[in-house]
Protein backbone atom coordinates (compact mmCIF):
# COMPACT_ATOMS: atom_id res chain seq x y z
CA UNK A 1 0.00 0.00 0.00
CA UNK A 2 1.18 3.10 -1.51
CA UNK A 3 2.77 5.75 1.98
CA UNK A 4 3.36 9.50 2.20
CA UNK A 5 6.95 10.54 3.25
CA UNK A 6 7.91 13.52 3.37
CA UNK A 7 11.77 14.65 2.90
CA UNK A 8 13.79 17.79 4.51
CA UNK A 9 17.07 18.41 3.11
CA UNK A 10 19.14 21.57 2.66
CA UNK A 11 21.91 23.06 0.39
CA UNK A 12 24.38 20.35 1.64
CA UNK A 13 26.91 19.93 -1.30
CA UNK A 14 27.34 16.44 -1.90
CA UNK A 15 24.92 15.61 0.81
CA UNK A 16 22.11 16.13 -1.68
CA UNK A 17 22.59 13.55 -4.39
CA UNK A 18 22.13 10.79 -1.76
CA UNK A 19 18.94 11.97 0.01
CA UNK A 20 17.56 12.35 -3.72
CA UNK A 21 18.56 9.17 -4.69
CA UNK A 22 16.60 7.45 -1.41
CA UNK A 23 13.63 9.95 -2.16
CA UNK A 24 13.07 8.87 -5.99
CA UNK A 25 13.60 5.33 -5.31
CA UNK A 26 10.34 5.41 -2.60
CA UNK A 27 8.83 7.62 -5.68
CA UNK A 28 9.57 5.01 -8.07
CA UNK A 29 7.98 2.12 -5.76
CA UNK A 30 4.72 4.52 -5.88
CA UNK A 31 4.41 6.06 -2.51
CA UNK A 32 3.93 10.24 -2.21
CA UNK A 33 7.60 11.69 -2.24
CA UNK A 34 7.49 15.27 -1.31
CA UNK A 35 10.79 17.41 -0.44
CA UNK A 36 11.20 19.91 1.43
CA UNK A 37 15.09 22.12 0.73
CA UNK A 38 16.47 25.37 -0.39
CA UNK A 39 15.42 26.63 -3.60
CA UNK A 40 18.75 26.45 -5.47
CA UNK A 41 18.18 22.44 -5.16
CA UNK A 42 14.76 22.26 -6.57
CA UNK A 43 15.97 21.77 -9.88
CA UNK A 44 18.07 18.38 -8.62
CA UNK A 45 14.75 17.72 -7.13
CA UNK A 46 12.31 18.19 -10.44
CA UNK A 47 15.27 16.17 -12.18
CA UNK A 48 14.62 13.55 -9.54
CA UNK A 49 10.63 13.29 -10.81
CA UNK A 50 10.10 14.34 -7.09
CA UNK A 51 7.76 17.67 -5.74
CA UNK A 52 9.92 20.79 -4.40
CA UNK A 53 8.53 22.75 -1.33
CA UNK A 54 10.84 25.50 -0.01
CA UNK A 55 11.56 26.69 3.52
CA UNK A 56 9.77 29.67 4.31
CA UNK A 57 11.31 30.77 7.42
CA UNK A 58 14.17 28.66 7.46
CA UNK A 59 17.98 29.73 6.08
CA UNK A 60 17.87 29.55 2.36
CA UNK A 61 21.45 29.07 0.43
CA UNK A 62 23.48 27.79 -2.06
CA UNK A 63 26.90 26.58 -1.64
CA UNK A 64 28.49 26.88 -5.29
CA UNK A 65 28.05 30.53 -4.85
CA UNK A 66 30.33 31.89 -2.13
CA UNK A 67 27.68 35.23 -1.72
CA UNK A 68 24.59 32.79 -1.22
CA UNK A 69 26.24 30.01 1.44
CA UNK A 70 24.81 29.67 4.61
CA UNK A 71 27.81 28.05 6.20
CA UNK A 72 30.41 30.41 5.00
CA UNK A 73 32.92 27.46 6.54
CA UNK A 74 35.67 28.69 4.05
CA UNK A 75 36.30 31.75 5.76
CA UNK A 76 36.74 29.72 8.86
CA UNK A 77 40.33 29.97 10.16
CA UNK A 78 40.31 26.49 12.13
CA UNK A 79 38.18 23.12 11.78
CA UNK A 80 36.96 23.87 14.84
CA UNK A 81 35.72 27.16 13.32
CA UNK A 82 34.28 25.71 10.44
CA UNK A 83 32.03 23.34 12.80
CA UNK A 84 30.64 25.84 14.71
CA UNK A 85 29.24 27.70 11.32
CA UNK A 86 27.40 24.32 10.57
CA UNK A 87 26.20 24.06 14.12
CA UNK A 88 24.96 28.28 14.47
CA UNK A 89 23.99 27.98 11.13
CA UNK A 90 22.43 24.96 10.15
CA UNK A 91 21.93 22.27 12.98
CA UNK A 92 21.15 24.53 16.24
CA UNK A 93 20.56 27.79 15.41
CA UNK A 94 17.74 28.16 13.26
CA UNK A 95 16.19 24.54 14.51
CA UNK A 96 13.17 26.43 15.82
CA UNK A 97 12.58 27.90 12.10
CA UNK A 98 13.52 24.59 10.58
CA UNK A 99 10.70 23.06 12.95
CA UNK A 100 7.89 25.85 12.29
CA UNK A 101 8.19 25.04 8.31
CA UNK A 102 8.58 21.60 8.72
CA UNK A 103 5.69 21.16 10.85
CA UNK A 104 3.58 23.42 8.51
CA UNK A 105 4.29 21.13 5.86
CA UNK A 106 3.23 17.74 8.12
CA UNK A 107 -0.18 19.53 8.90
CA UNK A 108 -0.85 21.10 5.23
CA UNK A 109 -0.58 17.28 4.21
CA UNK A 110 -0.71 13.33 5.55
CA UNK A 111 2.39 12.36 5.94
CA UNK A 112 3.45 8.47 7.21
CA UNK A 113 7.19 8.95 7.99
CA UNK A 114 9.45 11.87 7.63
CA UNK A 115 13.12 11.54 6.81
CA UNK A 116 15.16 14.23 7.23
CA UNK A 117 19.32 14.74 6.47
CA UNK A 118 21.21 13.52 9.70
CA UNK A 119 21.93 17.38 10.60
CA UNK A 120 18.38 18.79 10.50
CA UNK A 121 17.80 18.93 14.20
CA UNK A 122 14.69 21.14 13.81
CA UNK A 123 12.88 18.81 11.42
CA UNK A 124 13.77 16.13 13.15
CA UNK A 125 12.35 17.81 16.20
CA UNK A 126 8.91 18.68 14.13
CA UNK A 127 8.57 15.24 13.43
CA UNK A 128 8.90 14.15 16.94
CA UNK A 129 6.45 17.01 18.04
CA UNK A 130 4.06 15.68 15.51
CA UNK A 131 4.14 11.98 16.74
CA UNK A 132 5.01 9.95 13.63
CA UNK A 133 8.10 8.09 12.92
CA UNK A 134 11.09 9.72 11.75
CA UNK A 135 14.18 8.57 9.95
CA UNK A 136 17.58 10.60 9.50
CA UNK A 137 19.64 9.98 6.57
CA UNK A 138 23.33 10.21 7.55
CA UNK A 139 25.18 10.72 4.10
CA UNK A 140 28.91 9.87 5.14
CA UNK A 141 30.57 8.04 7.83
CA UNK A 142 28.75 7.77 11.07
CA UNK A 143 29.79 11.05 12.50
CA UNK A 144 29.28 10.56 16.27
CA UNK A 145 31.25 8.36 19.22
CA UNK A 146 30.37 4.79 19.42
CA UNK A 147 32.05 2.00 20.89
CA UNK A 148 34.94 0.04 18.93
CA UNK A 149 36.31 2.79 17.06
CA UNK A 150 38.14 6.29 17.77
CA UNK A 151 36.01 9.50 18.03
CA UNK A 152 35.19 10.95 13.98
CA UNK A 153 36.24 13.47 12.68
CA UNK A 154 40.47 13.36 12.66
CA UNK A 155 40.83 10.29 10.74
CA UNK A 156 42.41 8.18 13.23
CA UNK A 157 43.09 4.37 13.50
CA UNK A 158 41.41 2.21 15.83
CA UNK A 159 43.07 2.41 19.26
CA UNK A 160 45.38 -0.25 20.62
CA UNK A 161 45.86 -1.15 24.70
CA UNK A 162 45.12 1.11 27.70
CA UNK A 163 47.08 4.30 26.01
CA UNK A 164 45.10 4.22 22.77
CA UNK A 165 42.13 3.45 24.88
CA UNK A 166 42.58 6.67 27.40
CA UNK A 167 43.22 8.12 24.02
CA UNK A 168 39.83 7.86 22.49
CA UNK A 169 37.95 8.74 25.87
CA UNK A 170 40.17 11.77 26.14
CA UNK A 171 39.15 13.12 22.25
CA UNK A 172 35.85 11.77 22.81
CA UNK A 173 35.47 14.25 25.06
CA UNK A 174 36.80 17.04 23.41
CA UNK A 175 35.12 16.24 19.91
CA UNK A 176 31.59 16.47 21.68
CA UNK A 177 31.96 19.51 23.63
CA UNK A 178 31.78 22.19 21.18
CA UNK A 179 28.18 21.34 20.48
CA UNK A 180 27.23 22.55 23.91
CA UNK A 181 26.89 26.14 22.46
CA UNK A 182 24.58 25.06 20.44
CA UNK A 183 22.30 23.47 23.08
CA UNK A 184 19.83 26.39 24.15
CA UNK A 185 18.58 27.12 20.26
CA UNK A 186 18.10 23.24 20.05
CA UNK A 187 16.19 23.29 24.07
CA UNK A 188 14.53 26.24 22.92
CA UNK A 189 12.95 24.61 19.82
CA UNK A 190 11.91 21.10 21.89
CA UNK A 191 10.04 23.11 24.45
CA UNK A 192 8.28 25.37 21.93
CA UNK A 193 6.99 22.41 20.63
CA UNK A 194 6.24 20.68 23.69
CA UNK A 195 9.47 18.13 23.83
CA UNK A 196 10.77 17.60 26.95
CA UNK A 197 14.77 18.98 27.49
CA UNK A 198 17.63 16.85 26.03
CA UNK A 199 20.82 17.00 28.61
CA UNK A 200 23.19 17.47 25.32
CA UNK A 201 23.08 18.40 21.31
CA UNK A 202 24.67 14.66 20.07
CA UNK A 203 21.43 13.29 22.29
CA UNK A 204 19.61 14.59 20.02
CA UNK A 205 20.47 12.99 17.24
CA UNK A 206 19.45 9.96 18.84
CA UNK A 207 15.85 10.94 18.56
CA UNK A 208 14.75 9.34 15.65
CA UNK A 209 13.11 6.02 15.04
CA UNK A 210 15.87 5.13 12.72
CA UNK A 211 18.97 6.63 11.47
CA UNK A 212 19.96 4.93 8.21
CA UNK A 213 24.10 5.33 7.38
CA UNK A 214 24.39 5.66 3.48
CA UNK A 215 27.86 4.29 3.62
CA UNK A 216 29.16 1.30 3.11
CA UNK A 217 29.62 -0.76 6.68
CA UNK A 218 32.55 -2.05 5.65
CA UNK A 219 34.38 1.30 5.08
CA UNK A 220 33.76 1.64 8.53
CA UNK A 221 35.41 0.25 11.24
CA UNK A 222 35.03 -3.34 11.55
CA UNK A 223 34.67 -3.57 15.64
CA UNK A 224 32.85 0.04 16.00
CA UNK A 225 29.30 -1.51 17.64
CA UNK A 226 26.05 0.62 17.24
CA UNK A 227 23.04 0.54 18.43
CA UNK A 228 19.93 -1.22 16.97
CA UNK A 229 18.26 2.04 15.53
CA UNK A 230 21.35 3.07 13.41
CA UNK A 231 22.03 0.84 10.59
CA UNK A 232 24.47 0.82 7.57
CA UNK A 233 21.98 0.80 4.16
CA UNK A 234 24.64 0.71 1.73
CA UNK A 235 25.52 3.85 -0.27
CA UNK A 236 23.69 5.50 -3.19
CA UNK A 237 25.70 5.64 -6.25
CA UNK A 238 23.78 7.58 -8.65
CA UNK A 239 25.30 10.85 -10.32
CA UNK A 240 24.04 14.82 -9.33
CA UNK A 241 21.40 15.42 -12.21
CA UNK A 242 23.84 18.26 -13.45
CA UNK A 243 26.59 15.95 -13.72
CA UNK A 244 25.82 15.96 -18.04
CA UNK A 245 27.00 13.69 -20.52
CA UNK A 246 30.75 12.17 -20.44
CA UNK A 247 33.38 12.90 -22.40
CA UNK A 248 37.23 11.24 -22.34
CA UNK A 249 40.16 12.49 -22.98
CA UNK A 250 41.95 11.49 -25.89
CA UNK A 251 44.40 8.44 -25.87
CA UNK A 252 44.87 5.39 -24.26
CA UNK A 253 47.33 6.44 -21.08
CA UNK A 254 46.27 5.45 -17.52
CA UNK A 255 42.86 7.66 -16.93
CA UNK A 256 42.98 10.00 -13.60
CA UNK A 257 39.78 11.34 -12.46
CA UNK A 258 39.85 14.14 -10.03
CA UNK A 259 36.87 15.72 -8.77
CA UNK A 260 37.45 18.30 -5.23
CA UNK A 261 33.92 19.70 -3.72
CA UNK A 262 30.55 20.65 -5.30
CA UNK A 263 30.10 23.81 -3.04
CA UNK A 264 33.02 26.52 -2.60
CA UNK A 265 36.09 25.61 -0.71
CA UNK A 266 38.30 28.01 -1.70
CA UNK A 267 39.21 25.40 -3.72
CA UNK A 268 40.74 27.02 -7.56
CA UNK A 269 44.33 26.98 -5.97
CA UNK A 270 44.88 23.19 -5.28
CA UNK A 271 43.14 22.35 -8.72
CA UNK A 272 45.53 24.23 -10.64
CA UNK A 273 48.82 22.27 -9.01
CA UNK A 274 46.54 19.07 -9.37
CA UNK A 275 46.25 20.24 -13.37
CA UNK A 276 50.06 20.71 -13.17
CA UNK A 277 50.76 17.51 -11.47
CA UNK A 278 48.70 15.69 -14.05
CA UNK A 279 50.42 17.39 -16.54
CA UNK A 280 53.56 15.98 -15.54
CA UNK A 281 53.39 12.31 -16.13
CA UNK A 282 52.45 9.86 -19.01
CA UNK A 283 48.39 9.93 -17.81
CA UNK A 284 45.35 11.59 -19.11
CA UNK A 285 43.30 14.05 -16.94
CA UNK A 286 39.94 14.71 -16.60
CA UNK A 287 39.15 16.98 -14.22
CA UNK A 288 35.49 18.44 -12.99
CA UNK A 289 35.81 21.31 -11.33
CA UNK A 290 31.99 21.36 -10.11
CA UNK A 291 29.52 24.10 -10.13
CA UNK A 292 31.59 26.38 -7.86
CA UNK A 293 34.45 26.86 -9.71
CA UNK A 294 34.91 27.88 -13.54
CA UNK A 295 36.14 25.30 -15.82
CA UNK A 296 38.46 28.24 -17.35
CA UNK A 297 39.94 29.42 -14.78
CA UNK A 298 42.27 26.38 -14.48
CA UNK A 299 45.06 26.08 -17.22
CA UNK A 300 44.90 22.81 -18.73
CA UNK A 301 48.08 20.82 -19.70
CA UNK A 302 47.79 19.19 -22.99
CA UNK A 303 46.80 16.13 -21.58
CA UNK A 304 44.13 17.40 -18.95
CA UNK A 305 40.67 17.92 -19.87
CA UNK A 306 39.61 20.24 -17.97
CA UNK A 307 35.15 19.97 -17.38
CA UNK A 308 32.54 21.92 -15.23
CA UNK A 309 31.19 18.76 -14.29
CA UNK A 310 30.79 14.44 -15.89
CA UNK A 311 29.24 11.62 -14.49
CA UNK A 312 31.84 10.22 -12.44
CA UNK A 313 29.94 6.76 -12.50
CA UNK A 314 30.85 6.12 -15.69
CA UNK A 315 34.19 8.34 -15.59
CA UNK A 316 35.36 5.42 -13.14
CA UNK A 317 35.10 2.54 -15.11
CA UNK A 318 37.46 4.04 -17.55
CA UNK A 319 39.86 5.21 -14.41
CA UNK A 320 43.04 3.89 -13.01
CA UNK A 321 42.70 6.62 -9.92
CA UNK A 322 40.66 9.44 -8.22
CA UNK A 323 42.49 12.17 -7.00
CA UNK A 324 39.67 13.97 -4.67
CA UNK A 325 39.26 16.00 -1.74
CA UNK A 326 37.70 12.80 -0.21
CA UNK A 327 34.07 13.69 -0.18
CA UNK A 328 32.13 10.84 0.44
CA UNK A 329 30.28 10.83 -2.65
CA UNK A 330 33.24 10.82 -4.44
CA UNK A 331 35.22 8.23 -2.68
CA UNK A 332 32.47 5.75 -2.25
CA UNK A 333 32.08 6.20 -6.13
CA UNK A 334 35.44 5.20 -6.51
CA UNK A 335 35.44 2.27 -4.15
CA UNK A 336 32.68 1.09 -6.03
CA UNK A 337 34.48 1.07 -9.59
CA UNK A 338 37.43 -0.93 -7.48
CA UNK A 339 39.87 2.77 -8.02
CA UNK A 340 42.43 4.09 -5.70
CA UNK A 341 42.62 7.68 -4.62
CA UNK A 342 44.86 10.42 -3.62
CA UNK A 343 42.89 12.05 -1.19
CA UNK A 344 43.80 15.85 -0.40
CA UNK A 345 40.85 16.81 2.28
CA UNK A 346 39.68 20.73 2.22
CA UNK A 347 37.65 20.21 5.64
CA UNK A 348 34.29 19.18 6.93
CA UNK A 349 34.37 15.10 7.01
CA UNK A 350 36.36 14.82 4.39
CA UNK A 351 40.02 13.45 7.19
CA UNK A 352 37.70 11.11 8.35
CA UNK A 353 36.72 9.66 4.70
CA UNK A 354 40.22 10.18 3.96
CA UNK A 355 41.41 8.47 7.14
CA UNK A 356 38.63 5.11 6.28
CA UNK A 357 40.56 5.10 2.36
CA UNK A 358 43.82 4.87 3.90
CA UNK A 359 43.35 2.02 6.81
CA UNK A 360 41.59 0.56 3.84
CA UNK A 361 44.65 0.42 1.85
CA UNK A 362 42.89 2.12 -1.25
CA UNK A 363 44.87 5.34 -1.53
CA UNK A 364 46.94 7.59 0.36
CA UNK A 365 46.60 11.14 1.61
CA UNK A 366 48.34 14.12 0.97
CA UNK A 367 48.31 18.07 2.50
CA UNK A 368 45.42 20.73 0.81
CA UNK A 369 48.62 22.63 0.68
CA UNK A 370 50.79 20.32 -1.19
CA UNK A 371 52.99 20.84 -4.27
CA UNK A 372 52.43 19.51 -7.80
CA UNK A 373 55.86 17.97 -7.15
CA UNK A 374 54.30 16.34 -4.12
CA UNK A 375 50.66 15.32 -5.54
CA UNK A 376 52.64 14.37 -8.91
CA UNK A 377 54.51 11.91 -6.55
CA UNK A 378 51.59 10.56 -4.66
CA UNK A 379 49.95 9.63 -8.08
CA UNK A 380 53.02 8.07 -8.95
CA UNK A 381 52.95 5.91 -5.99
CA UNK A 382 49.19 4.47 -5.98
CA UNK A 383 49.31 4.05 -9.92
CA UNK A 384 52.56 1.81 -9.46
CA UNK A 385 51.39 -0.28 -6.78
CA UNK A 386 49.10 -2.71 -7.49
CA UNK A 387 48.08 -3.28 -3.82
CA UNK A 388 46.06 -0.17 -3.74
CA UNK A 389 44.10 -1.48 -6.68
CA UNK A 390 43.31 -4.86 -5.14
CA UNK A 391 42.32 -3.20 -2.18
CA UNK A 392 40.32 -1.14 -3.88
CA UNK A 393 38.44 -3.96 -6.07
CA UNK A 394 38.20 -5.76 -1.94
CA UNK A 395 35.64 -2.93 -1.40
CA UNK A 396 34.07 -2.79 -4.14
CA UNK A 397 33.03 -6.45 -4.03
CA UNK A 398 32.12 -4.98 -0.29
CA UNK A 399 29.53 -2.37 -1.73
CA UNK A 400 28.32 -4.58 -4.48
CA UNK A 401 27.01 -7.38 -2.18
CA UNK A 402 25.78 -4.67 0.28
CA UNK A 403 23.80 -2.80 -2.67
CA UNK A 404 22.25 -5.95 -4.11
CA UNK A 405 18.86 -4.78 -2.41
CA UNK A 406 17.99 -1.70 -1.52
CA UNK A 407 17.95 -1.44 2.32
CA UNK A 408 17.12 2.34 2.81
CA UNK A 409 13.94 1.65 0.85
CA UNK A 410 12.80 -1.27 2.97
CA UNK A 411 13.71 0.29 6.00
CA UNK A 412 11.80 3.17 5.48
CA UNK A 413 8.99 0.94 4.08
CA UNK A 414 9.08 -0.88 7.46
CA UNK A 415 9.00 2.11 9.40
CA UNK A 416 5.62 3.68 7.29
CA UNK A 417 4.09 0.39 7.73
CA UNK A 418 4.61 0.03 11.30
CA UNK A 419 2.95 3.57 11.80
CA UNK A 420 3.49 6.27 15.10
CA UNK A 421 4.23 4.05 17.28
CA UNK A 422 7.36 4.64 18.58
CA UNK A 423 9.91 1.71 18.67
């Protein structure tokens, strides 16, 4: 029997293409798919077959233009910087506003479940207010403390023995105290709506019926344990519907795919030395720069083509590596297709993805502020050792087998058929 869900998103870079991809799939099975998100996304959302609503009171941006983001998180001069934007910004500060549209939305029409991306607090909170079952969509590596596995967020290998132990309690700590600013907006928004207090922000999180992890589990850490409402669905593969048609460069030389963020990073720099580095040894280059950054701006060598944007679905099955900035969309992408990477993270989750590709033995990492000596070298390294291949084909095996069926849809099925009740 056909259900209602309804979606809440936001201008989230490469967060988008993922929630989409869940949303049109439930479209596709015949249930009512409506979404709400910023206006600069309702075109990805048309493209999707889906209906756009926009936030009325809530922030409105768009990240590929530096004047319209929200975030801002490139003018941040520390990570720690950069987090608190997302959390002022996005995930605490305007939850109350995020909650008042969502809300408006779950009254102006039935709704069964609503899923919202992992960092909308305030819909999340709606939902709860409302009574029916909600679902968060987490679109990278779980990004909170569990046991097993070192705190997110620096990249880090599981700890080993008392030290490494003391270790991971110690940054534990310290990783989940910055969100305490951000704890009156988020009180402020529960008690408007009549939800009892939470004692912390990453609580919060926890108050959802299900959170579904669109990453593979075995990118993760293989002892982290979680609990029985978060569960791994497998990652969404499917291209941004402004990714356009492919086109290779010419020859038959070892293809190198690099692809850095969708939204602004300050990013034009570090694709120029990667165009350089490429330009520098016997491969062929094609490299997106995305929707933030003009395709002419970076001086192609003769064997670089350089693109706004290409399917990087299909790119990879003609690719011997991904250079990236280690977004998860594009690294999962590449896992898939069984291709190393040189990661070069700009910020946001992006060590922690990194961190995942190198315990997985799929691809080093090198410095945002590297050379084209030094990235020229790094490519070197992964194309001329086979083990990064093989470790990448391991995964991708992983991802096929864990994609075979799609999980997100029959969780969220589930939860819709199982109605408010809470679990």
């Amino acid at each position: 029997m056909p259900s209602n869900f309804l979606f809440a998103t936001w201008a989230g870079g490469g967060a988008v293409p993922p929630v989409l991809s869940v949303a049109r799939a439930l479209a596709e099975r015949g249930h009512g798919v409506r979404v709400l998100a910023d206006e600069s996304v309702h075109g990805e959302i048309v493209a999707a077959g889906l209906k756009p609503i926009a936030w009325t009171t809530a922030p409105q941006g768009d990240p590929s233009d530096p004047a319209k983001d929200v975030i801002r998180d490139f003018e941040a001069r520390t990570p720690l910087g950069a987090a608190a934007r997302l959390r002022d910004r996005i995930v605490c500060g305007p939850a109350a506003d995020y909650a008042r549209d969502t809300l408006a939305e779950l009254h102006a029409q039935p709704t069964d479940v609503l899923v919202c991306e992992h960092m909308l607090l305030g819909a999340a909170t709606a939902g709860e207010a409302a009574g029916i079952p909600v679902a968060s969509l987490a679109t990278t590596v779980y990004p909170f403390a569990t046991p097993g596995a070192p705190p997110p967020g620096l990249g880090l290998a599981p700890a080993e023995g008392p030290v490494g132990r003391l270790r991971d309690r110690l940054l534990a700590r310290m990783t989940t105290m910055p969100w305490a600013k951000g704890l009156p907006a988020l009180q402020a928004a529960r008690t408007g709506n009549g939800l009892a207090p939470i004692g912390s922000v990453p609580e919060a999180f926890e108050h959802v019926d299900r959170v579904l992890v669109l990453s593979p589990r075995a990118f993760d850490h293989a002892g982290r344990q979680f609990p029985d409402h978060i569960r791994h669905v497998g990652a969404r593969l499917e291209d941004p519907a402004w990714a356009g048609e492919l086109t290779l460069p010419e020859g038959d030389a070892p293809l190198v795919v690099v692809g850095l963020s969708s939204s602004y990073m300050k990013q034009q720099d570090l694709l120029q030395r990667i165009a350089d580095a490429l330009g520098s040894l016997p491969v062929r280059g094609l490299l997106t720069t995305g929707p933030a950054v003009d395709p002419a701006s970076v001086r192609a060598p003769a064997n670089v083509l350089v693109t706004a944007s290409a399917p990087h679905t299909l790119a990879l099955r003609h690719a011997a590596l991904t250079v990236t900035h280690a977004g998860h969309g594009t690294t999962v992408k590449s896992l898939a297709a069984g291709v190393p990477m040189v990661c070069v993270p700009l910020g946001r989750d992006q060590i922690e993805v990194a961190g995942h590709v190198r315990l997985a033995g799929a691809g080093v990492t090198v410095g945002k502020g590297s050379s084209a000596q030094a990235i020229a070298a790094a490519v070197r390294k992964v194309l001329d050792d086979p083990a990064y291949r093989t470790a990448a084909q391991r995964m991708a095996d992983a991802i096929a087998a864990e994609t075979a069926e799609d999980r997100a849809v029959a969780e969220l099925e589930a939860l819709a058929a199982r109605g408010p009740a809470t679990a």
